[in-house]
Each structure stands twice: as C-alpha cells, then as structure tokens.
Protein backbone atom coordinates (compact mmCIF):
# COMPACT_ATOMS: atom_id res chain seq x y z
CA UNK A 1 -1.13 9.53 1.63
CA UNK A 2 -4.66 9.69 0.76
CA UNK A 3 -6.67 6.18 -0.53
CA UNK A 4 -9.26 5.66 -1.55
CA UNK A 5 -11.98 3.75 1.42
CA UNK A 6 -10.00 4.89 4.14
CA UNK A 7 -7.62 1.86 3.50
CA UNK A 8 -4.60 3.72 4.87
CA UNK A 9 -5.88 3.26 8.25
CA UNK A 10 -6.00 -0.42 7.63
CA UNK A 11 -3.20 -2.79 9.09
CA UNK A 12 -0.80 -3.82 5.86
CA UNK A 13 -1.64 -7.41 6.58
CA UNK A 14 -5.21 -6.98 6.50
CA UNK A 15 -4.72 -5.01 3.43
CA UNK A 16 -2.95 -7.44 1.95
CA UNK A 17 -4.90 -10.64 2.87
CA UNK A 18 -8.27 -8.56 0.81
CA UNK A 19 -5.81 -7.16 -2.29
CA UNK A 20 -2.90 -9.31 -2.80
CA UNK A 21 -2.43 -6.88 -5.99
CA UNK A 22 -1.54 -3.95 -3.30
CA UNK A 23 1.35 -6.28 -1.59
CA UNK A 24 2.50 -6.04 -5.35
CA UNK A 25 2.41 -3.03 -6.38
CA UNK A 26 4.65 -2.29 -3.05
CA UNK A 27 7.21 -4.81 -3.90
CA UNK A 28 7.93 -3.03 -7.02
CA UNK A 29 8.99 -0.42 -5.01
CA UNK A 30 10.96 -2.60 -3.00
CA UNK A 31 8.97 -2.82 0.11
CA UNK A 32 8.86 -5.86 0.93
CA UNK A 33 5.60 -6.07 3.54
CA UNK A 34 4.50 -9.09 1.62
CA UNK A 35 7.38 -11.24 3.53
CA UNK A 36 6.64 -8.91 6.81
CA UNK A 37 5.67 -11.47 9.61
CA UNK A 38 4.59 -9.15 11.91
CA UNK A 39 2.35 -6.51 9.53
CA UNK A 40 0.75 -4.32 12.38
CA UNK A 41 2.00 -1.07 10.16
CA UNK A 42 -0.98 0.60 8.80
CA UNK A 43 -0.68 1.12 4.87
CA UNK A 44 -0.19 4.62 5.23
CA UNK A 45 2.59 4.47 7.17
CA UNK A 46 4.56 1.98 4.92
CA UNK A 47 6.12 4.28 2.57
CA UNK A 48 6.90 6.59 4.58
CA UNK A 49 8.61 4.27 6.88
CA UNK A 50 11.00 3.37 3.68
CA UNK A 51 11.78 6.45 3.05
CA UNK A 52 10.53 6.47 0.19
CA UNK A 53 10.83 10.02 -2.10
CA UNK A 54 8.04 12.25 -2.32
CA UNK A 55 7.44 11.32 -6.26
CA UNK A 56 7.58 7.51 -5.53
CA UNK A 57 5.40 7.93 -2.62
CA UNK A 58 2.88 10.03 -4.99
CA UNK A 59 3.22 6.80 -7.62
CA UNK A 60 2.66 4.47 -5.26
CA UNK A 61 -0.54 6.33 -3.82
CA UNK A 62 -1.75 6.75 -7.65
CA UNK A 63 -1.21 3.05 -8.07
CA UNK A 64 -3.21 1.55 -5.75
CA UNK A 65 -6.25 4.49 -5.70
CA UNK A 66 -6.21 3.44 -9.88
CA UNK A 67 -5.92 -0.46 -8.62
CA UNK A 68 -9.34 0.81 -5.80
CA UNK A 69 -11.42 2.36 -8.89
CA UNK A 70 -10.97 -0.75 -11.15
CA UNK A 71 -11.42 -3.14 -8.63
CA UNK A 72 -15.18 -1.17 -7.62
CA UNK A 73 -15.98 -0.94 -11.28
C-alpha cells in the first residue's frame, strides 16, 4: 500500500487523531481501528491485517490518497 506523505508508516492512532475522515473511510470497510484502544498498527499494515481482498485493499488505498490530494488542495 502506497500513500501519499509516507502516512503508511504512521501509527493508525496518530493517523487518525490528524484525519478523522481516514478512521472513516476504514470503517466502511469494516475495520474498525476507530474503536481500537491500543492503535500501535501502522496504517499500512491495517488492511492487510483484515484480510482484506486485493481490490478492496486497492479501494481503500485510492480512497484515502484522493481524501490526501483534496485535503492539500
């Protein structure tokens, strides 16, 4: 998974916590790191730790790089 700012290296909580619109879009896809209490997992490592398919993962991924581009507009 490739994002945009290197944000995949970033700790979901962290992520979170700066783009509550990312916790979103990944509880449409039923992962539920929002409600996580511990949320050490880096962002990049979410979906795949789901088990999420390869076209959901490719959504997802699509999702919040569109979500990074608005946001730096």
């Amino acid at each position: 998974m490739e994002l945009k700012n290197d944000l995949g290296t970033t700790a979901i909580q962290d992520v979170i916590a700066a783009y509550p619109e990312i916790g979103e879009i990944l509880q449409r896809y039923d992962i539920g790191c929002v409600t996580c209490k511990v949320g050490i997992c880096l962002l990049k490592d979410v979906v795949s730790i789901h088990g999420l398919s390869r076209e959901d993962e490719a959504r997802i991924e699509a999702e919040i790089n569109d979500f990074l581009s608005r946001k730096a507009a």
